[in-house]
PDB file of N, CA and C in Angstrom:
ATOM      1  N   UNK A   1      -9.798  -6.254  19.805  1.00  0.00           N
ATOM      2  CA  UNK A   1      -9.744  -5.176  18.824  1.00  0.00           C
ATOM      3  C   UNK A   1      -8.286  -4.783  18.549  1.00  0.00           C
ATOM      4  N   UNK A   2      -7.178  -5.061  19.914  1.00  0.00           N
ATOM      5  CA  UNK A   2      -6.291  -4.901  19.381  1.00  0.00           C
ATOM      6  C   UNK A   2      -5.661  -5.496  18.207  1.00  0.00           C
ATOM      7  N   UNK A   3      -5.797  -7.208  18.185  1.00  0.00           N
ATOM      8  CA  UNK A   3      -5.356  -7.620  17.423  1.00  0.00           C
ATOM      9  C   UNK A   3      -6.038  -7.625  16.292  1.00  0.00           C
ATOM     10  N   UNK A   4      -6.901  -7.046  16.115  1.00  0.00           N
ATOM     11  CA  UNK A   4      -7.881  -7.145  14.860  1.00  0.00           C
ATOM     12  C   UNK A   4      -6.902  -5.639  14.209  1.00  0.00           C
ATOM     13  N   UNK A   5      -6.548  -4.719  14.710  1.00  0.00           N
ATOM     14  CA  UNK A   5      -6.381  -3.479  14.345  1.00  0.00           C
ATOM     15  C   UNK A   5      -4.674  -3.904  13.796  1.00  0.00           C
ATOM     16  N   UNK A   6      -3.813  -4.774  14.551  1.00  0.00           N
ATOM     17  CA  UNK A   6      -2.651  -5.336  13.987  1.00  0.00           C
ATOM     18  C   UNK A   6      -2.724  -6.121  12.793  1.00  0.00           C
ATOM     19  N   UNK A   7      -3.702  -7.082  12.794  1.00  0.00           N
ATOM     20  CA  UNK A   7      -4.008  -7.575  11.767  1.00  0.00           C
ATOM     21  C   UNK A   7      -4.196  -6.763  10.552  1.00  0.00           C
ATOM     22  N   UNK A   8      -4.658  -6.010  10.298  1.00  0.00           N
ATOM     23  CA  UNK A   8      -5.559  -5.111   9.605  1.00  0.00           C
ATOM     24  C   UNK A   8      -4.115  -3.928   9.301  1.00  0.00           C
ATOM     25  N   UNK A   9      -3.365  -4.012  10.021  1.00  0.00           N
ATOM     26  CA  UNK A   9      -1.716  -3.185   9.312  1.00  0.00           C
ATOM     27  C   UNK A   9      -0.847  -3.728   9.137  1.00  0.00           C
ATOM     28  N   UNK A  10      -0.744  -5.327   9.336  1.00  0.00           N
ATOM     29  CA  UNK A  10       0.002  -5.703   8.641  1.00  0.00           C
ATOM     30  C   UNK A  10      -0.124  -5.929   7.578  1.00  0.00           C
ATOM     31  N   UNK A  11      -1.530  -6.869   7.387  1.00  0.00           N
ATOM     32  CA  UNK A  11      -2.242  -6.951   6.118  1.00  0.00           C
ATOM     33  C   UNK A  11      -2.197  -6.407   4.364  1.00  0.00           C
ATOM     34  N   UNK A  12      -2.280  -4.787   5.602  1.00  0.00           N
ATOM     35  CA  UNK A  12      -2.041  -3.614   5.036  1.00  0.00           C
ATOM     36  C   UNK A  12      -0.771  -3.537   4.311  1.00  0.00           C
ATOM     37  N   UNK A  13       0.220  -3.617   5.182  1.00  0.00           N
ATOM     38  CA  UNK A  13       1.449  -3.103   5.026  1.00  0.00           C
ATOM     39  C   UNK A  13       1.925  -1.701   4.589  1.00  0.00           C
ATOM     40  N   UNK A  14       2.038  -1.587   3.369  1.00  0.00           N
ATOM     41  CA  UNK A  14       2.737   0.325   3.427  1.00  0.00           C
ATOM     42  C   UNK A  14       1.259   0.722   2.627  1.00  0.00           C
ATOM     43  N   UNK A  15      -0.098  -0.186   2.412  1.00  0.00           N
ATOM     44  CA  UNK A  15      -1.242   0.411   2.069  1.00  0.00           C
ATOM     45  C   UNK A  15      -1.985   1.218   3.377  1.00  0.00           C
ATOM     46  N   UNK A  16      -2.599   1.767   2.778  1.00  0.00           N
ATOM     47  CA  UNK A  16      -3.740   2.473   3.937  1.00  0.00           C
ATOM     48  C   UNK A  16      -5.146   1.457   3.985  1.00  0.00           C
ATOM     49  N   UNK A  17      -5.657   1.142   5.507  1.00  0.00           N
ATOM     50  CA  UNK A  17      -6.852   0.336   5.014  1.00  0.00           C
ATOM     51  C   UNK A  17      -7.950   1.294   4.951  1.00  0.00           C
ATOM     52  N   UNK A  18      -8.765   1.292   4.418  1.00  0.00           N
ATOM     53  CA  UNK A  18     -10.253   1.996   3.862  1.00  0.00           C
ATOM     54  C   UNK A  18     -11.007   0.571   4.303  1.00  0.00           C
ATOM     55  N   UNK A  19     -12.187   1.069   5.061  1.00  0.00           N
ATOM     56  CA  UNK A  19     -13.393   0.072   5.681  1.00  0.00           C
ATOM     57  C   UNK A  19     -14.234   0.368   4.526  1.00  0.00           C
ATOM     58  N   UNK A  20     -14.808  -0.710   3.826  1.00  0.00           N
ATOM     59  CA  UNK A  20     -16.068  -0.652   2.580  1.00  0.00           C
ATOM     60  C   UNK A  20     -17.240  -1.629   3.321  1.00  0.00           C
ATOM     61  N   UNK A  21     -18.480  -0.940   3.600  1.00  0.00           N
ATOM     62  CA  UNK A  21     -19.644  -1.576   3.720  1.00  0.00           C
ATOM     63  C   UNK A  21     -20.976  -1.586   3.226  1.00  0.00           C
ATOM     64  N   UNK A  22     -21.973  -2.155   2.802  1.00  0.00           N
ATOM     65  CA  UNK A  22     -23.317  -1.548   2.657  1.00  0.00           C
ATOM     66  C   UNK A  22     -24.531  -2.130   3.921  1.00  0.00           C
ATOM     67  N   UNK A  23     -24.786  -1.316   4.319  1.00  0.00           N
ATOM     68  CA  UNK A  23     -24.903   0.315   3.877  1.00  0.00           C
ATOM     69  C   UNK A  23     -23.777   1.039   5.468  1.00  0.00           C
ATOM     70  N   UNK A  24     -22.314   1.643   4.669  1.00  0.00           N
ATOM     71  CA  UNK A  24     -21.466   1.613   5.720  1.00  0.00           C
ATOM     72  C   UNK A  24     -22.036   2.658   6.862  1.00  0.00           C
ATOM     73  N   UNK A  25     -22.802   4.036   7.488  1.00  0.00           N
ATOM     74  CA  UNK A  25     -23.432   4.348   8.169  1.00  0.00           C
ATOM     75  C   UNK A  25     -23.523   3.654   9.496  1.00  0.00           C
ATOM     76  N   UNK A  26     -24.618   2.269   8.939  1.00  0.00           N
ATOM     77  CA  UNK A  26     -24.407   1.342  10.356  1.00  0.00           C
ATOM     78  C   UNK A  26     -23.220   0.815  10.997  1.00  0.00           C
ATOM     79  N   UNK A  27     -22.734   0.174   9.894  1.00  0.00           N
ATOM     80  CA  UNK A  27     -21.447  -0.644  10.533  1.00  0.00           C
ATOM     81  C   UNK A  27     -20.388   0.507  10.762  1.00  0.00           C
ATOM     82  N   UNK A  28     -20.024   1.749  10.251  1.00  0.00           N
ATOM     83  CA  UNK A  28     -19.021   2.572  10.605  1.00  0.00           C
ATOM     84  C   UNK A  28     -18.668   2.844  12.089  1.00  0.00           C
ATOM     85  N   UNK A  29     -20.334   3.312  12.662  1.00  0.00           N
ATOM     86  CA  UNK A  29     -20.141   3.686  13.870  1.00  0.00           C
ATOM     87  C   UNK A  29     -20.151   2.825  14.762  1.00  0.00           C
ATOM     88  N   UNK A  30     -20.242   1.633  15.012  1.00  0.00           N
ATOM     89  CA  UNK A  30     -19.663   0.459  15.512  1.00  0.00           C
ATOM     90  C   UNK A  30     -18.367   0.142  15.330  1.00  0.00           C
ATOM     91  N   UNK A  31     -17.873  -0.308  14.363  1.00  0.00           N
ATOM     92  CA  UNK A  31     -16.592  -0.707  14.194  1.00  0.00           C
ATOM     93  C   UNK A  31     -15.735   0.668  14.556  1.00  0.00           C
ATOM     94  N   UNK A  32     -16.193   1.862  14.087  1.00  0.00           N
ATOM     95  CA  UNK A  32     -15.267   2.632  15.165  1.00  0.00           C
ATOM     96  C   UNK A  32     -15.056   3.032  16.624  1.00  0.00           C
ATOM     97  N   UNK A  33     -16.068   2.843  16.960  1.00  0.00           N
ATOM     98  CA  UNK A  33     -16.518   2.778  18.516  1.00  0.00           C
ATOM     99  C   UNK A  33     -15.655   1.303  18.806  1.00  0.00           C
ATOM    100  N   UNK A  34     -15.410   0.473  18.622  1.00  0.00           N
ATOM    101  CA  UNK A  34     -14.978  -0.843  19.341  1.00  0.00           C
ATOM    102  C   UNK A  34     -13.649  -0.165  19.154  1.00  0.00           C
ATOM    103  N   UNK A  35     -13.175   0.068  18.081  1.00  0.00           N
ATOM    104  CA  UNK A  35     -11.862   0.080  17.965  1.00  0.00           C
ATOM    105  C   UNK A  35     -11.184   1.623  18.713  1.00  0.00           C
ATOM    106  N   UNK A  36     -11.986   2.242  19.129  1.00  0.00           N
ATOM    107  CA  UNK A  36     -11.128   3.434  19.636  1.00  0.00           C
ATOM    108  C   UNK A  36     -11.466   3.034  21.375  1.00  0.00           C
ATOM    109  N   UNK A  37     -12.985   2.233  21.586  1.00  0.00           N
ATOM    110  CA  UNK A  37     -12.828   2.320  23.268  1.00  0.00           C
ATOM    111  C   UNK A  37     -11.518   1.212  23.449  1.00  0.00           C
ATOM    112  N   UNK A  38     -11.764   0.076  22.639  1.00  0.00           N
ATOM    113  CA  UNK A  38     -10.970  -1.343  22.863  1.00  0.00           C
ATOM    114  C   UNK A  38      -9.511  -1.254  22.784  1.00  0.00           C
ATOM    115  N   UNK A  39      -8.881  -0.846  21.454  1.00  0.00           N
ATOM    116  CA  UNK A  39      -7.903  -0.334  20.938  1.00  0.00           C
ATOM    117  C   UNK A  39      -6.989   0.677  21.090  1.00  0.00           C
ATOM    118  N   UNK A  40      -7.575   1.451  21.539  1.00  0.00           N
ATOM    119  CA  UNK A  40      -7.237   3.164  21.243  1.00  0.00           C
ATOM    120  C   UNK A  40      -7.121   4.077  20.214  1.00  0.00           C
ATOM    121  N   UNK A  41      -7.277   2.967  19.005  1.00  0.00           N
ATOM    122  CA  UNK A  41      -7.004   3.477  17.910  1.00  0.00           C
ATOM    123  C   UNK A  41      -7.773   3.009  16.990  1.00  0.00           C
ATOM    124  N   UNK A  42      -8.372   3.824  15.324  1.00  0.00           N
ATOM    125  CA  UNK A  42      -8.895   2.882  14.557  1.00  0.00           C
ATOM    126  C   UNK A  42      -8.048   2.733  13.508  1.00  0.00           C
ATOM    127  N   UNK A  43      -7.680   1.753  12.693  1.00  0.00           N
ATOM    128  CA  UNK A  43      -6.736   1.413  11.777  1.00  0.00           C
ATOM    129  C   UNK A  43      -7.394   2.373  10.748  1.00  0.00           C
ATOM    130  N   UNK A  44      -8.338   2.485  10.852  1.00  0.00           N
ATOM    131  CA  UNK A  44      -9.505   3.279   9.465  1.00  0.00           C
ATOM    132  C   UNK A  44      -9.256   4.811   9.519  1.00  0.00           C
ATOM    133  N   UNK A  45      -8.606   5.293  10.797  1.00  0.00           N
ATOM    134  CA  UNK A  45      -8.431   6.816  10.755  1.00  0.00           C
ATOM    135  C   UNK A  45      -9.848   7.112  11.662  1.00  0.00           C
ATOM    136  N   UNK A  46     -10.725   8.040  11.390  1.00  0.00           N
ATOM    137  CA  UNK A  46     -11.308   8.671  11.399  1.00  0.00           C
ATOM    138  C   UNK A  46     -12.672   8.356  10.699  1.00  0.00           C
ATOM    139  N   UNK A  47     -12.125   8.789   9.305  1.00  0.00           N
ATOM    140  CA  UNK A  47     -12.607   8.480   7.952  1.00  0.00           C
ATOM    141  C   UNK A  47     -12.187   7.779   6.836  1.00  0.00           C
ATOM    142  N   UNK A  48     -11.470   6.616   6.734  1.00  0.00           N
ATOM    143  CA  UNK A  48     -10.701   6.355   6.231  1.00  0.00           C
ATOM    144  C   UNK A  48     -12.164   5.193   5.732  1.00  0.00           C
ATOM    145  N   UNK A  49     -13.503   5.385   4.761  1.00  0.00           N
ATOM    146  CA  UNK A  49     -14.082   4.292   4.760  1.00  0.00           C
ATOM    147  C   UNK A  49     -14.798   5.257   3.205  1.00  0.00           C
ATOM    148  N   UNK A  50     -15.934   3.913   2.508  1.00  0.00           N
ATOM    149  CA  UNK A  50     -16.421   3.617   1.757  1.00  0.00           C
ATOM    150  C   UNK A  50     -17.748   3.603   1.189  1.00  0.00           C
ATOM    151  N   UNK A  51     -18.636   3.497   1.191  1.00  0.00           N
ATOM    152  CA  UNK A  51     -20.146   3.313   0.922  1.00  0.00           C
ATOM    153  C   UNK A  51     -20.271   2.291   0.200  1.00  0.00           C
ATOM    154  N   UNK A  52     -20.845   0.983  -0.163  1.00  0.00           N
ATOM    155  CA  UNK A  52     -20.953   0.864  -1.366  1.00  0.00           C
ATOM    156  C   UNK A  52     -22.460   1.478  -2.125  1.00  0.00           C
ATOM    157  N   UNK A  53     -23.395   1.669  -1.310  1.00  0.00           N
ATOM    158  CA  UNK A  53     -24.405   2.564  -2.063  1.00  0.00           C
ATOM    159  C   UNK A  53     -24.433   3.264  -2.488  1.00  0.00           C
ATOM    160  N   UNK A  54     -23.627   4.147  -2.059  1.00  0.00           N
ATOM    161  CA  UNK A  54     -23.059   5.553  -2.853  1.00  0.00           C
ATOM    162  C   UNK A  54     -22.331   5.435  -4.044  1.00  0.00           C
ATOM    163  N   UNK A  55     -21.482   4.042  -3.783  1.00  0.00           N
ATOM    164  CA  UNK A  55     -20.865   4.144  -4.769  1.00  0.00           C
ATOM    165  C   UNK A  55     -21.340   4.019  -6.589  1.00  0.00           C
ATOM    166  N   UNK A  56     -22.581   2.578  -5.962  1.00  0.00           N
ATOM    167  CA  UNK A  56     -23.507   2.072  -6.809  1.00  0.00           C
ATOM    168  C   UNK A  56     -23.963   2.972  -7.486  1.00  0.00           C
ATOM    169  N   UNK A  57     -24.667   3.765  -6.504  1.00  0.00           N
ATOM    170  CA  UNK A  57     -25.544   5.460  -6.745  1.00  0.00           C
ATOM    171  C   UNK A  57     -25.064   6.415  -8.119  1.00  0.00           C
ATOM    172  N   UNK A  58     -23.430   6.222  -7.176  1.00  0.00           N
ATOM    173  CA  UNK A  58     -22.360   7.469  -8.635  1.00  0.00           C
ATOM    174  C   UNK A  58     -22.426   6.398  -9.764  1.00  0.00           C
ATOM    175  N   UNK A  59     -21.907   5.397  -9.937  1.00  0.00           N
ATOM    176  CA  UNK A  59     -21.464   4.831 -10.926  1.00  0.00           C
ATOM    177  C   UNK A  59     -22.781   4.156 -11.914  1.00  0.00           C
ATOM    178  N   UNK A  60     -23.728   4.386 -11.292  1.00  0.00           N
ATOM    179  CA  UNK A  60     -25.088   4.085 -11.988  1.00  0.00           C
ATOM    180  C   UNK A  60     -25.814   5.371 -12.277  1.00  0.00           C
ATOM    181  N   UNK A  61     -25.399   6.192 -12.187  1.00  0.00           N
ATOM    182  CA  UNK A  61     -25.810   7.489 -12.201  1.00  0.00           C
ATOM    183  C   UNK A  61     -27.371   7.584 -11.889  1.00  0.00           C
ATOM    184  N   UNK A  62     -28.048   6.613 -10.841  1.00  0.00           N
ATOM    185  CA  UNK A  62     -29.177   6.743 -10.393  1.00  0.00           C
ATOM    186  C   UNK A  62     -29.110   7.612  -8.633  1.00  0.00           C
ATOM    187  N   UNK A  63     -30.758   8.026  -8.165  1.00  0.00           N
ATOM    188  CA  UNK A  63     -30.411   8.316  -6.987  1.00  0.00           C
ATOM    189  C   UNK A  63     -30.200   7.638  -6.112  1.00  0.00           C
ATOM    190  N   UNK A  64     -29.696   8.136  -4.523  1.00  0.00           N
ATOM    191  CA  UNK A  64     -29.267   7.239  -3.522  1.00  0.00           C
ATOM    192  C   UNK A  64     -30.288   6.884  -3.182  1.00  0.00           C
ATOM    193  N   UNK A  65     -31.773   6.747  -3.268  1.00  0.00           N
ATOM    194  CA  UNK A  65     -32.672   6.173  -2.999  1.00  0.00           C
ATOM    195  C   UNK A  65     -33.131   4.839  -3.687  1.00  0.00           C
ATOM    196  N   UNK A  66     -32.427   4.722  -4.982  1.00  0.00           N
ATOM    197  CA  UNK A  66     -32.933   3.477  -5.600  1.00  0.00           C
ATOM    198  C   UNK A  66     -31.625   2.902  -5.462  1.00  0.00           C
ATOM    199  N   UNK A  67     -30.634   3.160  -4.912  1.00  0.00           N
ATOM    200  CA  UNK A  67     -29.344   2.249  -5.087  1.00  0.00           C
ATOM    201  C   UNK A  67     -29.486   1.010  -3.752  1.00  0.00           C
ATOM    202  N   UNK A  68     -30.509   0.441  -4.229  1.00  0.00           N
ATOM    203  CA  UNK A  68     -30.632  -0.620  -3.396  1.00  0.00           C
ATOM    204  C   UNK A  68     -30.135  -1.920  -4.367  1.00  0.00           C
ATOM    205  N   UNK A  69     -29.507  -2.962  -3.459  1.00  0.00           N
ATOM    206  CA  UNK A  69     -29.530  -4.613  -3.862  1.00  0.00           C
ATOM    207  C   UNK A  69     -30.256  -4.984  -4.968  1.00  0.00           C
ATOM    208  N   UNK A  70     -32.063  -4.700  -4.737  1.00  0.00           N
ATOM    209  CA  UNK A  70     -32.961  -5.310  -5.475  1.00  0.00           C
ATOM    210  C   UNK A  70     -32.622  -4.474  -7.001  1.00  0.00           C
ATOM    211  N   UNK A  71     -32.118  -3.373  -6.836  1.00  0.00           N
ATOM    212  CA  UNK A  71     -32.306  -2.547  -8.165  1.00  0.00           C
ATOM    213  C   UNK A  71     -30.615  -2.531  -8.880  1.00  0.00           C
ATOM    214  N   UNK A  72     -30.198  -3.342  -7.995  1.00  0.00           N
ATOM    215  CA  UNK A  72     -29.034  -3.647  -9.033  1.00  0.00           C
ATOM    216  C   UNK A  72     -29.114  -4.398 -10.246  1.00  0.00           C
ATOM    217  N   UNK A  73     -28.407  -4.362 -11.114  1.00  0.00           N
ATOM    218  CA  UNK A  73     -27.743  -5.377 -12.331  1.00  0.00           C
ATOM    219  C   UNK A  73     -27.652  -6.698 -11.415  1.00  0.00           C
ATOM    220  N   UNK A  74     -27.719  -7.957 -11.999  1.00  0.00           N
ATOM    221  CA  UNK A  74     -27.844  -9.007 -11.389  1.00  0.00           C
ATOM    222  C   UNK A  74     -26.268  -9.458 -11.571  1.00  0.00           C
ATOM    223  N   UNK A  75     -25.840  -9.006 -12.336  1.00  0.00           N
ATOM    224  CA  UNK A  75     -24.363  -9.659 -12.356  1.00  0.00           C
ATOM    225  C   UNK A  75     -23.746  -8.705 -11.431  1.00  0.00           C
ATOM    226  N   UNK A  76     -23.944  -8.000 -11.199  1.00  0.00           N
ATOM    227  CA  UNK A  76     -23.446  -6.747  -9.781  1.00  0.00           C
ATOM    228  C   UNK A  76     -23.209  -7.684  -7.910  1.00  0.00           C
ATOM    229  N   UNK A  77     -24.694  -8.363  -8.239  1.00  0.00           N
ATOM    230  CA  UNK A  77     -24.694  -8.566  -6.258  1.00  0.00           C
ATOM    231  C   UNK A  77     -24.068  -9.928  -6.543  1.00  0.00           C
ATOM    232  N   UNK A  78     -23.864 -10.017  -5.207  1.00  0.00           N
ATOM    233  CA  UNK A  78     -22.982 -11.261  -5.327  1.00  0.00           C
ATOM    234  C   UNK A  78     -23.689 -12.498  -5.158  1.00  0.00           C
ATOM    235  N   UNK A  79     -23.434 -13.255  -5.179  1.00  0.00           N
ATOM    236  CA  UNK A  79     -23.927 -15.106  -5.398  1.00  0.00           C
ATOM    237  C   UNK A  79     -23.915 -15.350  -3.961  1.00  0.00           C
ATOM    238  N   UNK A  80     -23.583 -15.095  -3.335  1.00  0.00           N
ATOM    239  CA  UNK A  80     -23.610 -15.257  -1.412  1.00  0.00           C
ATOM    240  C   UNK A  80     -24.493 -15.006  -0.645  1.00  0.00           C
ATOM    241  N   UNK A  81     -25.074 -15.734  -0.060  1.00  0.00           N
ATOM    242  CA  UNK A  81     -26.244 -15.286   0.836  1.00  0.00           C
ATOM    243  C   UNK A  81     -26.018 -14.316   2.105  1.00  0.00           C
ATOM    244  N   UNK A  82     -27.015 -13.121   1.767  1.00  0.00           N
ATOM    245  CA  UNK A  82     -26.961 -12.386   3.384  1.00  0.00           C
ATOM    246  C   UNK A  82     -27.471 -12.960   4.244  1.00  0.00           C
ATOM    247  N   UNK A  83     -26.639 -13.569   5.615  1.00  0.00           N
ATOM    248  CA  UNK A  83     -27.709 -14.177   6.393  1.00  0.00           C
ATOM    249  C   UNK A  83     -27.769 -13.448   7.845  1.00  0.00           C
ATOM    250  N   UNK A  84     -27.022 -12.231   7.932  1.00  0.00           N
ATOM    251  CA  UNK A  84     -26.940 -11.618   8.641  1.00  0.00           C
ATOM    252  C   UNK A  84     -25.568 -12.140  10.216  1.00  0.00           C
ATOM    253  N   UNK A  85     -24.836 -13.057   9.875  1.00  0.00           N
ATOM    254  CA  UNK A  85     -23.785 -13.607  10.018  1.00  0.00           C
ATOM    255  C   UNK A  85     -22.665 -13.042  10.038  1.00  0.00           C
ATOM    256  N   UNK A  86     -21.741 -11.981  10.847  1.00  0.00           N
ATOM    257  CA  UNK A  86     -20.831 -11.501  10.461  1.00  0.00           C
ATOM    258  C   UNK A  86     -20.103 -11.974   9.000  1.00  0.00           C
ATOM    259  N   UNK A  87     -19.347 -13.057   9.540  1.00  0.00           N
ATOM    260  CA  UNK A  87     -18.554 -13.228   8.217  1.00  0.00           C
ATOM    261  C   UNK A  87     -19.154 -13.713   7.064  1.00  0.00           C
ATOM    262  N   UNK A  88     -20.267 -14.490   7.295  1.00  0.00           N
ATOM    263  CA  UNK A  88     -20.771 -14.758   5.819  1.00  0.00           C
ATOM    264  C   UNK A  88     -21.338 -13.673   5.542  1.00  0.00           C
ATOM    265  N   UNK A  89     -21.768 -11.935   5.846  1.00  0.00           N
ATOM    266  CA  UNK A  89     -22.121 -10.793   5.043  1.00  0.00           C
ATOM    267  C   UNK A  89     -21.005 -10.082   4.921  1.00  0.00           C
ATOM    268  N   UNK A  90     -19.861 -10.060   5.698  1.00  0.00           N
ATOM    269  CA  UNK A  90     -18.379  -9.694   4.829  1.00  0.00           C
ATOM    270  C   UNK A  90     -17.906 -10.208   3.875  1.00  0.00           C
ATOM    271  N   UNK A  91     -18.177 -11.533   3.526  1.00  0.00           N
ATOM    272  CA  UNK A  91     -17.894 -11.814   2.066  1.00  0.00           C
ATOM    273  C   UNK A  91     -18.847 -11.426   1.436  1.00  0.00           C
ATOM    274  N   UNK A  92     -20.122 -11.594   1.605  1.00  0.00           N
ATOM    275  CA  UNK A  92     -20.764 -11.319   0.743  1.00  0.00           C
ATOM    276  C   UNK A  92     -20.987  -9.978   0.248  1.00  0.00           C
ATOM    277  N   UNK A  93     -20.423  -9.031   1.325  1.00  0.00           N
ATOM    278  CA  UNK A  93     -20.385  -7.575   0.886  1.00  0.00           C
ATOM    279  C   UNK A  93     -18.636  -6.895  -0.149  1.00  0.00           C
ATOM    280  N   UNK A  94     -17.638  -8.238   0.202  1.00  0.00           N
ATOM    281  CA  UNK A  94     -16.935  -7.675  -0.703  1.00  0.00           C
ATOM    282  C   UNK A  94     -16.908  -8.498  -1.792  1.00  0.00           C
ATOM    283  N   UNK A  95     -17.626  -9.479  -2.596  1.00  0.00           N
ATOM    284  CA  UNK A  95     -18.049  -9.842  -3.745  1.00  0.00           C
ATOM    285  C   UNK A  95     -18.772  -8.774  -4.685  1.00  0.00           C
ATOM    286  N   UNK A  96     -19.661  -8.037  -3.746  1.00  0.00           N
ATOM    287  CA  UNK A  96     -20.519  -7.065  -4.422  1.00  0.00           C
ATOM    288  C   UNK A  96     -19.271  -5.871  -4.535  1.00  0.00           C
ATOM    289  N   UNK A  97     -18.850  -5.672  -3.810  1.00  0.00           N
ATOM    290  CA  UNK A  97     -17.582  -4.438  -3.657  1.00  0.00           C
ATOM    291  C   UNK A  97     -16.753  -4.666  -5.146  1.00  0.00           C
ATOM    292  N   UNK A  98     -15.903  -5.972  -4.899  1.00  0.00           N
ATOM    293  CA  UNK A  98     -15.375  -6.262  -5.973  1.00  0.00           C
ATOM    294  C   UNK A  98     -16.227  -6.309  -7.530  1.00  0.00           C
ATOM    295  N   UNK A  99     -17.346  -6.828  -7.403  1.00  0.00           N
ATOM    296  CA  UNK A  99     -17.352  -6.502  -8.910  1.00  0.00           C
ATOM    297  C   UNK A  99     -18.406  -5.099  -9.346  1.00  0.00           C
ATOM    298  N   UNK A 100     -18.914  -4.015  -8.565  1.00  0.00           N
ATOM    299  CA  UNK A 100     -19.136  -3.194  -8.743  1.00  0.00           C
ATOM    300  C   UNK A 100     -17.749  -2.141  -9.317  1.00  0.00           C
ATOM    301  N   UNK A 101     -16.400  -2.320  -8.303  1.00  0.00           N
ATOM    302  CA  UNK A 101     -15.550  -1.771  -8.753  1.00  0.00           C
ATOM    303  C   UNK A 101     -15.378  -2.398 -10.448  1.00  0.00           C
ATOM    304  N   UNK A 102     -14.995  -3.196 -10.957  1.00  0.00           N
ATOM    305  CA  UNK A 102     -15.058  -3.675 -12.299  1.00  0.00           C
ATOM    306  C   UNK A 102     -16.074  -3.559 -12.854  1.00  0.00           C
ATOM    307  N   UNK A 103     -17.495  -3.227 -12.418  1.00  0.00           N
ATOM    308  CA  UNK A 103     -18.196  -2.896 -13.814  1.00  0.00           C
ATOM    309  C   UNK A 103     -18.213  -1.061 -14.516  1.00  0.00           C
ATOM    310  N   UNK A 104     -18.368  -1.759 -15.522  1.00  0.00           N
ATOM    311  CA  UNK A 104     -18.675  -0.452 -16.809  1.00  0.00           C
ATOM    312  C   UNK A 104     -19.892  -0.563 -17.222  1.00  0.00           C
ATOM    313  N   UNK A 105     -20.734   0.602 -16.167  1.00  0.00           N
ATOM    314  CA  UNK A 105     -22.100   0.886 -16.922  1.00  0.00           C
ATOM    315  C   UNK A 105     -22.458   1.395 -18.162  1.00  0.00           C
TER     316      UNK A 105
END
């Protein structure tokens, strides 16, 4: 975790990192828990994180109850399979990240 947390500021550099997940809830309190017992520190702050359901939610101006995957725009989720795989659902969660930020509902 240390080096994940170095990684993650250099990366950075004079940016701040913000953690983006769906649905971030679960993964928050994990990834901060590793990184403050392991680390001592979380590169993320505190709060330094994202939703993307929420985000979906605001920018679709629907409720947080239908801001699910299935009820997205199809050009929204990403082409990547969830297979429940760390890294193959980190890409696949910032494909959806990325082009939710670029769409105009």
């Amino acid at each position: 975790m240390k080096s994940a947390a170095a990684w993650l500021t250099e990366t950075c550099g004079k940016s701040t990192p913000v953690m983006v997940a769906y649905p971030l809830s679960f993964d928050w309190m994990w990834i901060y828990w590793y990184f403050m017992k392991f680390a001592g520190m979380s590169p993320f702050g505190h709060s330094r994180c994202m939703d993307i359901k929420t985000l979906y939610a605001a920018k679709a101006k629907v409720p947080i109850g239908w801001a699910t995957k299935r009820q997205m725009p199809k050009e929204l989720r990403s082409t990547l399979r969830h297979s429940h795989h760390a890294l193959d659902d980190a890409l696949e969660q910032a494909e959806l990240f990325q082009n939710l930020m670029t769409w105009r509902p």
